[in-house]
C-alpha atoms as a PDB file:
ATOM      1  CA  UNK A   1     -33.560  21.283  58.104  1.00  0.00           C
ATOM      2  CA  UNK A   2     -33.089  18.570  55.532  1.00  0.00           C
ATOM      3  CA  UNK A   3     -35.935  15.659  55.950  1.00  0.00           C
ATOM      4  CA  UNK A   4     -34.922  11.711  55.309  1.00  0.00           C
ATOM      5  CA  UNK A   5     -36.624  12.062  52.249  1.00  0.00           C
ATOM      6  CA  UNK A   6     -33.723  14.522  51.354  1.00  0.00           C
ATOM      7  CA  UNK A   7     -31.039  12.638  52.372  1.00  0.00           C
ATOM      8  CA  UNK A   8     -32.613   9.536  50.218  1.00  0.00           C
ATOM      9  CA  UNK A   9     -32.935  11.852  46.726  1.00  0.00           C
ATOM     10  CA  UNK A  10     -29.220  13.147  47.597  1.00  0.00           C
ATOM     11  CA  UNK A  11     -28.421   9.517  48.015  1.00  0.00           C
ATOM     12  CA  UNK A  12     -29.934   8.561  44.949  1.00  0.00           C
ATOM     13  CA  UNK A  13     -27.520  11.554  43.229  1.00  0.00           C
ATOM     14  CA  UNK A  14     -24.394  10.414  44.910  1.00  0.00           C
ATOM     15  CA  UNK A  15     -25.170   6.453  44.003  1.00  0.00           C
ATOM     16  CA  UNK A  16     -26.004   7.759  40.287  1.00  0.00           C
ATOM     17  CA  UNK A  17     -22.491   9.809  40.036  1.00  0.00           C
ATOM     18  CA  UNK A  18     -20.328   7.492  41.944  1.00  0.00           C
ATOM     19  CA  UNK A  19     -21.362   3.973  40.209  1.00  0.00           C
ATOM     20  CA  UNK A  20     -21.715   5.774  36.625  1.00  0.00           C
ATOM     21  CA  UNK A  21     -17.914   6.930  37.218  1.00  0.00           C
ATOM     22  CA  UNK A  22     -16.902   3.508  38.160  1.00  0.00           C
ATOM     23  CA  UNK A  23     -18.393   2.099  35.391  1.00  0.00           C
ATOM     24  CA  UNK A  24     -17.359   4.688  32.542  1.00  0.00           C
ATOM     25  CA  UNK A  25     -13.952   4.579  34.138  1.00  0.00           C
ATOM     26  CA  UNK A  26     -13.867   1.057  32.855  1.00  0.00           C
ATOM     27  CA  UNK A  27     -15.565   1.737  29.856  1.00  0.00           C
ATOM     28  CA  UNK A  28     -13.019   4.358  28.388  1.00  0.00           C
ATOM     29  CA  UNK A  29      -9.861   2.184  29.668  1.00  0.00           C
ATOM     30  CA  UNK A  30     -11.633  -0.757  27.722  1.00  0.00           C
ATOM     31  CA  UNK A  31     -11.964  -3.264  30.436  1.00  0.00           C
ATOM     32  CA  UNK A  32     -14.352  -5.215  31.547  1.00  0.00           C
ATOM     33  CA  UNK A  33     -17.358  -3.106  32.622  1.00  0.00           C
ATOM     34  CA  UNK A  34     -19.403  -4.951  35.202  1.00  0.00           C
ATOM     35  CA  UNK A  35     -23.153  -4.394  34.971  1.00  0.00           C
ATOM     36  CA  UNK A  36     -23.892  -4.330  38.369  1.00  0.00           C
ATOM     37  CA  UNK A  37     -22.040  -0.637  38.152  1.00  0.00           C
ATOM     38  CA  UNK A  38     -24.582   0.349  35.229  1.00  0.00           C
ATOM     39  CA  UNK A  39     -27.520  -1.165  37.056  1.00  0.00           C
ATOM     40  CA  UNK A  40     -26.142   0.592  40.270  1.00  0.00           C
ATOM     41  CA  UNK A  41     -26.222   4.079  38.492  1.00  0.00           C
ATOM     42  CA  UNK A  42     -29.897   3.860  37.609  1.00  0.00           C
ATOM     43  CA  UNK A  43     -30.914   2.960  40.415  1.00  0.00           C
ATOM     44  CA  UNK A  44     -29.788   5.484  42.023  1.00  0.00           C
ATOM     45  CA  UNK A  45     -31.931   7.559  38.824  1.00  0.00           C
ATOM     46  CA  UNK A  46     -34.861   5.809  39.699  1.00  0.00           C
ATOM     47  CA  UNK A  47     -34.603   6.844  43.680  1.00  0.00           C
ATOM     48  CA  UNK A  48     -34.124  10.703  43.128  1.00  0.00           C
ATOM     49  CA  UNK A  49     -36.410  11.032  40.365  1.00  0.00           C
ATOM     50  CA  UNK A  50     -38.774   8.885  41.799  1.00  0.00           C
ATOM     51  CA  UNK A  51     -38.758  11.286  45.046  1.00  0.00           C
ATOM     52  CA  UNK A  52     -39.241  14.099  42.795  1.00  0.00           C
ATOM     53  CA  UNK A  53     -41.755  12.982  40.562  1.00  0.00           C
ATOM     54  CA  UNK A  54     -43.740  12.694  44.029  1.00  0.00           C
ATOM     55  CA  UNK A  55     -43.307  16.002  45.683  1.00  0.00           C
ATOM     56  CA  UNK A  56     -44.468  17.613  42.466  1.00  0.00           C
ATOM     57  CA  UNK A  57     -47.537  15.064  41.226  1.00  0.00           C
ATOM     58  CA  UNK A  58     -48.196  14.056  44.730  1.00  0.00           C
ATOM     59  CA  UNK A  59     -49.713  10.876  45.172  1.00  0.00           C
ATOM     60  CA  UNK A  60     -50.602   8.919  41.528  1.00  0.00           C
ATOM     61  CA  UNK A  61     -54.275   9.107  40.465  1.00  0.00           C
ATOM     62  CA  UNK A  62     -56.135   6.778  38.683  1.00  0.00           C
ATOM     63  CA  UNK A  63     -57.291   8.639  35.730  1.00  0.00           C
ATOM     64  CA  UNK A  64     -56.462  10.359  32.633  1.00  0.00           C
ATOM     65  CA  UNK A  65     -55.863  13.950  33.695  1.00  0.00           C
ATOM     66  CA  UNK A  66     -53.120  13.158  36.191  1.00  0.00           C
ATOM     67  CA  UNK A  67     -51.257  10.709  33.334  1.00  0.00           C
ATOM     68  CA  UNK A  68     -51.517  13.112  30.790  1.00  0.00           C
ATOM     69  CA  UNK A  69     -49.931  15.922  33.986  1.00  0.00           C
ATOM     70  CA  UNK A  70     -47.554  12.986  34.827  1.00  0.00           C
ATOM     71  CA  UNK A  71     -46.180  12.418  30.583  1.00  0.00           C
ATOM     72  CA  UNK A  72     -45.430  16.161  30.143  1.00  0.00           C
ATOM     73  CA  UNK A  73     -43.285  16.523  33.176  1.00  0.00           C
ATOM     74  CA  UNK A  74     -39.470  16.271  32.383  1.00  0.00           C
ATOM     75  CA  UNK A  75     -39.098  14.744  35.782  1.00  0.00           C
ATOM     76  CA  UNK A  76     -41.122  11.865  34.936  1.00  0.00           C
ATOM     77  CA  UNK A  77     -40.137  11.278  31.730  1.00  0.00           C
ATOM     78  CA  UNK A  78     -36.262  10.702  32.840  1.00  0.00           C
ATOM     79  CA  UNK A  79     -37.721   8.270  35.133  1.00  0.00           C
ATOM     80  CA  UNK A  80     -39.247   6.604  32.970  1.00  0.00           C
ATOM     81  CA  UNK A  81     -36.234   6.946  30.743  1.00  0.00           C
ATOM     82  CA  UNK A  82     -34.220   5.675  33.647  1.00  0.00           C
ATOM     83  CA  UNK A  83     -36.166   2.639  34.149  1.00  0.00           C
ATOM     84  CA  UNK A  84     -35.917   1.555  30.408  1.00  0.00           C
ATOM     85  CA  UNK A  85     -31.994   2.083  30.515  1.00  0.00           C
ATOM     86  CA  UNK A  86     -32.195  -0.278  33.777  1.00  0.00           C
ATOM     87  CA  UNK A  87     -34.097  -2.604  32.132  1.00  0.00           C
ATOM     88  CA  UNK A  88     -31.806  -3.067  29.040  1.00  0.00           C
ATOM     89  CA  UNK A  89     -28.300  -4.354  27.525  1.00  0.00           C
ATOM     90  CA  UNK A  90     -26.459  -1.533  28.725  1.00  0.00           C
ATOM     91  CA  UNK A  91     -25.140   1.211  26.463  1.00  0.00           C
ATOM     92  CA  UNK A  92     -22.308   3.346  28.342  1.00  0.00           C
ATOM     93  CA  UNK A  93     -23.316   6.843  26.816  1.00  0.00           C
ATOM     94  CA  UNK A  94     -26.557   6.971  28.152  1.00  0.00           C
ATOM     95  CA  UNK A  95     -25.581   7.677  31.938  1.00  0.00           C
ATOM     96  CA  UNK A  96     -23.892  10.872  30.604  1.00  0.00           C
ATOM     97  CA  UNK A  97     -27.334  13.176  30.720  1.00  0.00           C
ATOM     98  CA  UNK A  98     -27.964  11.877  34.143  1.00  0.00           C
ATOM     99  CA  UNK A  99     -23.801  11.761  35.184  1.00  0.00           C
ATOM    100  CA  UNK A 100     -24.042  15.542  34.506  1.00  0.00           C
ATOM    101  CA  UNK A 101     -27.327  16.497  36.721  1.00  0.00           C
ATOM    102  CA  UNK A 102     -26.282  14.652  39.674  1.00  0.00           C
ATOM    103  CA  UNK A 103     -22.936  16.297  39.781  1.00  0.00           C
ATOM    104  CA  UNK A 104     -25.096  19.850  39.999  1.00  0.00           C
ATOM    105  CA  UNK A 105     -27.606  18.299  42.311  1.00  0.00           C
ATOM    106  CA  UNK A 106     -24.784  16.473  44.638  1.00  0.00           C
ATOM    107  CA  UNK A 107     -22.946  19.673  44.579  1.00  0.00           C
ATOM    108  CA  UNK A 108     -25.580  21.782  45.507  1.00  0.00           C
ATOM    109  CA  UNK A 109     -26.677  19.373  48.547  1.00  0.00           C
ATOM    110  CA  UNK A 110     -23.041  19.535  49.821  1.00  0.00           C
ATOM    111  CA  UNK A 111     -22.898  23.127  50.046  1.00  0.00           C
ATOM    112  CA  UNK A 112     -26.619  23.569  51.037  1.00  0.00           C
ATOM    113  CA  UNK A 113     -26.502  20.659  53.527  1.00  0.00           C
ATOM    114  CA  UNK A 114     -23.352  19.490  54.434  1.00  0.00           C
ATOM    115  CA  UNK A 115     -21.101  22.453  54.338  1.00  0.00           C
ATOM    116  CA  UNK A 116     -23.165  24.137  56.957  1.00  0.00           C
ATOM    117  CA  UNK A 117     -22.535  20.966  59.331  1.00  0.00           C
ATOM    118  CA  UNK A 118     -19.055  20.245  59.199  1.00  0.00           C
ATOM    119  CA  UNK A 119     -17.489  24.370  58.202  1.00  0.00           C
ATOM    120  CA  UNK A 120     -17.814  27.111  60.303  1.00  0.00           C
ATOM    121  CA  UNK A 121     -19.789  29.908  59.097  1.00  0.00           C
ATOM    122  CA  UNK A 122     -19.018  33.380  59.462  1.00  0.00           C
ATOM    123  CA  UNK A 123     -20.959  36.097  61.091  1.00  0.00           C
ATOM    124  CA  UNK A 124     -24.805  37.197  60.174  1.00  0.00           C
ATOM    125  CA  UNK A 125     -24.236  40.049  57.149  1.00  0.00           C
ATOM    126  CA  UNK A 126     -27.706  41.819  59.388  1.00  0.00           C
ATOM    127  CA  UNK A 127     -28.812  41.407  62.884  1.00  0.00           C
ATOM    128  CA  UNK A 128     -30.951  38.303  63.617  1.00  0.00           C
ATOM    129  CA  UNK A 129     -30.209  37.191  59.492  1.00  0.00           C
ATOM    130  CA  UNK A 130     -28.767  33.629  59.033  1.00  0.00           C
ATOM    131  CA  UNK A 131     -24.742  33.212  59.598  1.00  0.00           C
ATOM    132  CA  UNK A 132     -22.842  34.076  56.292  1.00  0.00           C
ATOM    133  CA  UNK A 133     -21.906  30.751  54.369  1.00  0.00           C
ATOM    134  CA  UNK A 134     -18.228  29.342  54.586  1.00  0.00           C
ATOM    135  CA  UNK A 135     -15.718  30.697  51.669  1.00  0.00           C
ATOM    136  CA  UNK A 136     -15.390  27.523  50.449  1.00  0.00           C
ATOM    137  CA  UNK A 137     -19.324  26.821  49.888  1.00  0.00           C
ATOM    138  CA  UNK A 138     -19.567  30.668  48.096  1.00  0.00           C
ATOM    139  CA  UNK A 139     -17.049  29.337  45.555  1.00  0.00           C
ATOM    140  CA  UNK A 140     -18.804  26.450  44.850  1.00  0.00           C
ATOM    141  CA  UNK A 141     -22.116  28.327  44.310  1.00  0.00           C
ATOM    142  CA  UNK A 142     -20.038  30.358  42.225  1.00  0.00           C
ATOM    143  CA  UNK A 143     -18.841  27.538  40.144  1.00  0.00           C
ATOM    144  CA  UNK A 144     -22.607  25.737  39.588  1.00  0.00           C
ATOM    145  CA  UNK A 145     -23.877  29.236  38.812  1.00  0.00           C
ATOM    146  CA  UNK A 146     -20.952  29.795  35.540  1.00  0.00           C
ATOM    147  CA  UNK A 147     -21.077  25.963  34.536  1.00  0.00           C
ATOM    148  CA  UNK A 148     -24.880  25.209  34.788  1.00  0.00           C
ATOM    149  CA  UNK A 149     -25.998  26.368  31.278  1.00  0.00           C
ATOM    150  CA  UNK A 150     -22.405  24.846  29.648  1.00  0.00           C
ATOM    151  CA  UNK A 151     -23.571  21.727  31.409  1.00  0.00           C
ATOM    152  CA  UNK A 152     -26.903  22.073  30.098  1.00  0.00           C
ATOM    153  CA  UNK A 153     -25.297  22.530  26.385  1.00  0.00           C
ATOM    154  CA  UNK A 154     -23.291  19.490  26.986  1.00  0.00           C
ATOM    155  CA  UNK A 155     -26.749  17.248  27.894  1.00  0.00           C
ATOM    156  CA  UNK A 156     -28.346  18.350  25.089  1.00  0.00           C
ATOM    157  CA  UNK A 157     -25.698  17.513  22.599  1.00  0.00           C
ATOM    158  CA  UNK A 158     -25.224  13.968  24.393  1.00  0.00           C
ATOM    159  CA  UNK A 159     -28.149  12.820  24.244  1.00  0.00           C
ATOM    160  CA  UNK A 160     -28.584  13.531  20.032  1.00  0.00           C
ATOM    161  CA  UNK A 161     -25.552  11.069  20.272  1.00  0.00           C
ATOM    162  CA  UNK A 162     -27.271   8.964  22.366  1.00  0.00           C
ATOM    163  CA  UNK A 163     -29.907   9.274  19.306  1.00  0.00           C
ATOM    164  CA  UNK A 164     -27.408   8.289  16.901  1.00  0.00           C
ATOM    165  CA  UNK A 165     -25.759   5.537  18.867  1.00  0.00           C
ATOM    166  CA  UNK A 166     -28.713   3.909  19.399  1.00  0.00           C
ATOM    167  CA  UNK A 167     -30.154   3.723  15.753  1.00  0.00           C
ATOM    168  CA  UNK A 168     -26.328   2.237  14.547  1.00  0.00           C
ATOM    169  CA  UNK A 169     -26.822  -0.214  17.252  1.00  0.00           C
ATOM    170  CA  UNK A 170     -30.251  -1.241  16.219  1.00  0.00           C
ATOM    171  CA  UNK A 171     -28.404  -2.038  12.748  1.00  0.00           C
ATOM    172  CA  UNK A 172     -25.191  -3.880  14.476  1.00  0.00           C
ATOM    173  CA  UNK A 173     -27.323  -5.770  17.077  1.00  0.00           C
ATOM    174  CA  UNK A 174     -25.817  -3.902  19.879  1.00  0.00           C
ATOM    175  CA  UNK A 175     -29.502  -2.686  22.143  1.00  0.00           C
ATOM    176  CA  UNK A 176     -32.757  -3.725  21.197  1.00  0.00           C
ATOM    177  CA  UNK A 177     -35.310  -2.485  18.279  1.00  0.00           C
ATOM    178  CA  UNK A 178     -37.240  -1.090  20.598  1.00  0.00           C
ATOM    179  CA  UNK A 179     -34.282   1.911  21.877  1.00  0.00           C
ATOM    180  CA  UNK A 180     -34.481   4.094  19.606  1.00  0.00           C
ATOM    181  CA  UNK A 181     -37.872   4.320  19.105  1.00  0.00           C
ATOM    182  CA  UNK A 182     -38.131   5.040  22.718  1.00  0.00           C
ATOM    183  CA  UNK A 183     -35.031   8.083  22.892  1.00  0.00           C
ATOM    184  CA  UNK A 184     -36.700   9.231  19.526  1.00  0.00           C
ATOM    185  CA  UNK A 185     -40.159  10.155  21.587  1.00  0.00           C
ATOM    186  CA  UNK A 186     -38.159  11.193  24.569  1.00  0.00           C
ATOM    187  CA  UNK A 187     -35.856  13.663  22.250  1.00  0.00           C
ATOM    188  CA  UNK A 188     -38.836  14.600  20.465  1.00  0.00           C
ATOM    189  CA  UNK A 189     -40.733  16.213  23.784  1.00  0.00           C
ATOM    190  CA  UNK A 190     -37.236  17.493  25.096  1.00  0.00           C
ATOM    191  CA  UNK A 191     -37.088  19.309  21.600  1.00  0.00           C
ATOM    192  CA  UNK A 192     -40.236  21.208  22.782  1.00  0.00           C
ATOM    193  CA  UNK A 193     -39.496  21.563  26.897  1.00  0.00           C
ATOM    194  CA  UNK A 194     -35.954  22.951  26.711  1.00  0.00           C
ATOM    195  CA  UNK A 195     -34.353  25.500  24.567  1.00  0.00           C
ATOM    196  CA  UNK A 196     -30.764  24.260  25.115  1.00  0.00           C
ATOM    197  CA  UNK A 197     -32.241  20.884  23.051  1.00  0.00           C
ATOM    198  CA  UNK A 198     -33.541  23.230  20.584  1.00  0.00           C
ATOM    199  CA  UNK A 199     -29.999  25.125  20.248  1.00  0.00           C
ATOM    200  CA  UNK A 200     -28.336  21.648  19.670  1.00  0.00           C
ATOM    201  CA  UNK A 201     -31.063  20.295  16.987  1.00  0.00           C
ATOM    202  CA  UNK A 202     -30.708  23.246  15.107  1.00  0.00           C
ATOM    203  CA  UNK A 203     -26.778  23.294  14.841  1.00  0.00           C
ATOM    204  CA  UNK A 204     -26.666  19.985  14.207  1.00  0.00           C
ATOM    205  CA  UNK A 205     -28.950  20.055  11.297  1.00  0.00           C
ATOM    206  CA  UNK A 206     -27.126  23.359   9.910  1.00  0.00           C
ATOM    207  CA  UNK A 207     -23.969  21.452  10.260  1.00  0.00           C
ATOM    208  CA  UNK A 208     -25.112  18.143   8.758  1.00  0.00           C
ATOM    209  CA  UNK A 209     -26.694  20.406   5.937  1.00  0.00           C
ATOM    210  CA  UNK A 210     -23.353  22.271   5.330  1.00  0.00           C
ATOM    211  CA  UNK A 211     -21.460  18.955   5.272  1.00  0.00           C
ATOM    212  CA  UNK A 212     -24.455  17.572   2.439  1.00  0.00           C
ATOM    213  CA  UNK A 213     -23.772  20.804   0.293  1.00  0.00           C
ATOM    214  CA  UNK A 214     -19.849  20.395  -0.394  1.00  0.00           C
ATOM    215  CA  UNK A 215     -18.949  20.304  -4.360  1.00  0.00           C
ATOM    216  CA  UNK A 216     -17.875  16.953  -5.029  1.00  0.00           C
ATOM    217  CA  UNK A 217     -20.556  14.823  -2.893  1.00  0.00           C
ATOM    218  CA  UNK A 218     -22.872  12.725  -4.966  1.00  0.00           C
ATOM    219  CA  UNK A 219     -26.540  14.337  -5.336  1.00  0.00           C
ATOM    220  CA  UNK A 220     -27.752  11.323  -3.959  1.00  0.00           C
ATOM    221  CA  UNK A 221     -26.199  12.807  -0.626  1.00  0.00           C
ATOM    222  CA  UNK A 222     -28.278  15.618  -0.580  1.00  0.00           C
ATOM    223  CA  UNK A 223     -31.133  14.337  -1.775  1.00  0.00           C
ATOM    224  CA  UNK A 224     -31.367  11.526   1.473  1.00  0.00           C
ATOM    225  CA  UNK A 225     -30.494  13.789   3.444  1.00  0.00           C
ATOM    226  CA  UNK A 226     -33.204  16.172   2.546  1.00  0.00           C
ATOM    227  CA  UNK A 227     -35.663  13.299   2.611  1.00  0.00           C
ATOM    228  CA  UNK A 228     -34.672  12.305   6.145  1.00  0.00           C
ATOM    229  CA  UNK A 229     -35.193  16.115   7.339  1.00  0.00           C
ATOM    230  CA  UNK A 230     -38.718  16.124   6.117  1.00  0.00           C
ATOM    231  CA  UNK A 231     -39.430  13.136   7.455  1.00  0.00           C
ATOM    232  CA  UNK A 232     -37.920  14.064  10.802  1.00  0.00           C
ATOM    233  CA  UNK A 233     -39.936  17.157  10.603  1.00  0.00           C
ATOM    234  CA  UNK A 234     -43.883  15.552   9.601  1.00  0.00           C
ATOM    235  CA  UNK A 235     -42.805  12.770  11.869  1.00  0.00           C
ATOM    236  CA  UNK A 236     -42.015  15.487  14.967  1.00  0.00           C
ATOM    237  CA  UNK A 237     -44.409  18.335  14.377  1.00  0.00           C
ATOM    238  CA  UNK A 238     -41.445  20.973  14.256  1.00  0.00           C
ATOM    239  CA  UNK A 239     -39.432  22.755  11.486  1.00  0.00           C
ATOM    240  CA  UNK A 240     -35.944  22.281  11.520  1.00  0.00           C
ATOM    241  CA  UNK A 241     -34.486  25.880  10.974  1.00  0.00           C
ATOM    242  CA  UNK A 242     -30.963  26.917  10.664  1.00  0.00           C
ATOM    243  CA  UNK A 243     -30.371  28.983  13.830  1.00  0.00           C
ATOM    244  CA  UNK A 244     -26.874  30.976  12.055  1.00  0.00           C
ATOM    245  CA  UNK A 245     -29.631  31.444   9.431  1.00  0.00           C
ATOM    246  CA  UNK A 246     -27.736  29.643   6.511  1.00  0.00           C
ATOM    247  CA  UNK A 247     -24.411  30.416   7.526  1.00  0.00           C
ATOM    248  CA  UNK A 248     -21.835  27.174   8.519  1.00  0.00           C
ATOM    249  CA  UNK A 249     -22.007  27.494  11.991  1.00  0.00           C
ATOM    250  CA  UNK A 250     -18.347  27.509  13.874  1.00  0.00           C
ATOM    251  CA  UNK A 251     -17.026  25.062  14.824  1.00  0.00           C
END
């Protein structure tokens, strides 16, 4: 049975997805996007992940091993993500990453939660097992199940351009000096937690690199470019690889 504590972090989803679509709705038809919709969407962030962060820290400790626990979990650091996004001049790309997870997590509660409340159920598949779930709540298992690692793809790739949005507004004046220093660090340990970010570096610096190499570019090109790739690299700790190794990936 689902606790309040549930119904709060599903809250917390369904605040994040519906406020983030009212306010990128605007956004894309160029009007007038009202703040209180971008506020509104990460707050909602800061609810579920707060709840999260909870159930699997448990209650904060005052010293050094629990903070060092508390900065390597993914959880916490898209709370802490969350609450920097709340806290500044609002920059419409950055509620895609979290758009995308609460659209799994909402969909998930409905058929987990909800479904089971308001459709009938079918019979037990085995004597004394629980009732067989509703058609419609199989299909959308079905659905999160084949989207979830597309979705995953998609996250990963947004939030390099989240990266690169950033940086050209620290030049035009559009979010503060401090932003992408911030999504640098945060991109750096997502580059080590999650493979999918991994995938997306690497095809993005094969591409970038294929781009660089074209007869007819200036050296100069190159030559920044390959500057800016070691410095990425001593700056990160990693080695940026080609993962087609050296062919132009597709596109």
């Amino acid at each position: 049975m689902a606790t309040t504590q549930h119904y709060l972090w599903a809250g917390g989803h369904f605040l994040l997805l519906l406020a983030s679509l009212r306010y990128m709705l605007a956004w894309v038809t160029f009007k007038a996007a009202s703040t209180l919709w971008y506020k509104a969407s990460f707050t909602g962030a800061l609810i579920s992940y707060a709840i999260v962060c909870q159930k699997s820290l448990g209650t904060p400790q005052p010293n050094i091993a629990y903070v060092r626990r508390a900065l390597l979990d993914e959880n916490v650091q898209y709370f802490l993500l969350a609450f920097f996004w709340w806290t500044s001049k609002p920059v419409a790309i950055t509620l895609l990453p979290y758009m995308i997870f609460s659209l799994f997590h909402a969909l998930t509660f409905t058929r987990t939660t909800l479904m089971p409340r308001f459709l009938p159920q079918g019979p037990a598949a085995t004597s004394g097992g629980p009732p067989t779930p509703h058609p419609l709540a199989k299909k959308l298992q079905a659905w999160v199940k084949a989207n979830y690692d597309t979705a995953m793809k998609v996250v990963a790739y947004a939030e390099l351009a989240i990266l690169f949005r950033v940086v050209f507004g620290m030049f035009t004046f559009s979010n503060s000096l401090l932003a992408p220093i911030i999504f640098a660090h945060f991109l750096r340990q997502r580059y080590f937690q999650s493979a999918f970010t991994r995938d997306a570096v690497g095809f993005s610096n094969a591409y970038i690199s294929a781009l660089v190499d074209r007869p007819g570019l200036p050296p100069v090109v190159k030559t920044v470019w390959v500057r800016l790739q070691s410095y990425v690299a001593r700056w990160a700790g990693i080695v940026l690889a080609d993962p087609n190794n050296g062919a132009t990936p597709r596109r």
